[in-house]
C-alpha atoms as a PDB file:
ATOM      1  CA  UNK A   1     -26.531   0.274  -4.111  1.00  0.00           C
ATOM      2  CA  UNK A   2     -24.052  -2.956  -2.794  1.00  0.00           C
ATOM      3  CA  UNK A   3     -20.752  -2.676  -2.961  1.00  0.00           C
ATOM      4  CA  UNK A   4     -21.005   0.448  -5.313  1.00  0.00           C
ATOM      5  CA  UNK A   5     -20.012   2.998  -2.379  1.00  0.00           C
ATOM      6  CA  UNK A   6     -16.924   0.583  -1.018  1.00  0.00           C
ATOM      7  CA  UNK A   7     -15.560  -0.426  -4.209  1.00  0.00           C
ATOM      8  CA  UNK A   8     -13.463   2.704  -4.248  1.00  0.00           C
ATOM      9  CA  UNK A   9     -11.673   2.427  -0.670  1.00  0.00           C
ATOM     10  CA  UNK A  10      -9.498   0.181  -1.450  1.00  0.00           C
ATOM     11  CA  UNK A  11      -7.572   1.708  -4.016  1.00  0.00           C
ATOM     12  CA  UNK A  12      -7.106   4.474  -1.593  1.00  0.00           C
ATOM     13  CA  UNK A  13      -5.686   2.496   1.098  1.00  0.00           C
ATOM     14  CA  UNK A  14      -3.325   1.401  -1.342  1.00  0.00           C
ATOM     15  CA  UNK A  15      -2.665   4.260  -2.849  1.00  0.00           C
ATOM     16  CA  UNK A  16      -2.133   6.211   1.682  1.00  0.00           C
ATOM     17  CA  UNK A  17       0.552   3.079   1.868  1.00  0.00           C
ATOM     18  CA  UNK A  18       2.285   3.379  -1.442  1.00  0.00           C
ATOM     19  CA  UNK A  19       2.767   6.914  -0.079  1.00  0.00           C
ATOM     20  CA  UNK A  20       3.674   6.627   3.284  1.00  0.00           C
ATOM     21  CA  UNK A  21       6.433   4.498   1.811  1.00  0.00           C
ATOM     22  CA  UNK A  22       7.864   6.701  -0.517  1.00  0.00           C
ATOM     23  CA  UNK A  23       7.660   9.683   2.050  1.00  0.00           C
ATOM     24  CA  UNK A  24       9.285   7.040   4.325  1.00  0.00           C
ATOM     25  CA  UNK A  25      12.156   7.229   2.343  1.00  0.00           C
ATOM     26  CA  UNK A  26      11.445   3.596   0.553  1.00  0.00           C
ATOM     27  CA  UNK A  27      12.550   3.138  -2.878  1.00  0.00           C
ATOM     28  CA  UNK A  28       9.900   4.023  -5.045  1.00  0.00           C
ATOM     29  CA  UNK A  29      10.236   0.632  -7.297  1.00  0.00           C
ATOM     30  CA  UNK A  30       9.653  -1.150  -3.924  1.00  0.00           C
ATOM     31  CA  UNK A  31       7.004   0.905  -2.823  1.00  0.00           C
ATOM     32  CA  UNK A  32       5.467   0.881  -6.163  1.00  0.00           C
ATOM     33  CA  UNK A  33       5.154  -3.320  -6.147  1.00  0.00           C
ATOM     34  CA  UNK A  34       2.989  -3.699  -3.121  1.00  0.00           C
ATOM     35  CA  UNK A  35       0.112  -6.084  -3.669  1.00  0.00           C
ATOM     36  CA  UNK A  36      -3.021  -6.887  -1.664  1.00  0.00           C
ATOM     37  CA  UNK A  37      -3.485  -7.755   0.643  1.00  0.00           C
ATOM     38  CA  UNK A  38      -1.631  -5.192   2.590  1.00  0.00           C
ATOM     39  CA  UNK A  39      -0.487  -7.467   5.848  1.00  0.00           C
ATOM     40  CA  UNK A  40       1.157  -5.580   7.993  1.00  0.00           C
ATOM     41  CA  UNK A  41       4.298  -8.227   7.502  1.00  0.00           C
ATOM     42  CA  UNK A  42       4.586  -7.100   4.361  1.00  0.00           C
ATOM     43  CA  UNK A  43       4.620  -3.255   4.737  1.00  0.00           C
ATOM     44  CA  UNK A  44       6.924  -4.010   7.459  1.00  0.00           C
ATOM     45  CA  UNK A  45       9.194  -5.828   5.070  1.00  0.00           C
ATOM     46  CA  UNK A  46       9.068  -3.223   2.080  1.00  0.00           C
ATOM     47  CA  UNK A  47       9.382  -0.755   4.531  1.00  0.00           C
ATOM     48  CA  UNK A  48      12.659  -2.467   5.597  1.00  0.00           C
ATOM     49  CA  UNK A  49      13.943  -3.327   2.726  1.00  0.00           C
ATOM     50  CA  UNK A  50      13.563  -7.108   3.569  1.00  0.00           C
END
């Protein structure tokens, strides 16, 4: 089994942020460049448009 049954959560994290974001009102070419790892600095910052 390993990593087989984790290996698809962190897409989806990604993927709850990228949308929070947009819903957030953050420009979608901002929201759309977040990279991991998802600090909260830098959610903070693309949230702010920092």
């Amino acid at each position: 089994m390993g990593e087989l049954g984790t290996i698809g959560a962190t897409p989806c994290v990604v993927n709850a942020v990228i949308d929070a974001l947009a819903r957030a009102g953050t420009p979608a070419d901002r929201a759309q460049a977040m990279q991991m790892p998802l600090v909260p600095e830098t959610v903070w910052r693309t949230l702010h448009g920092a």
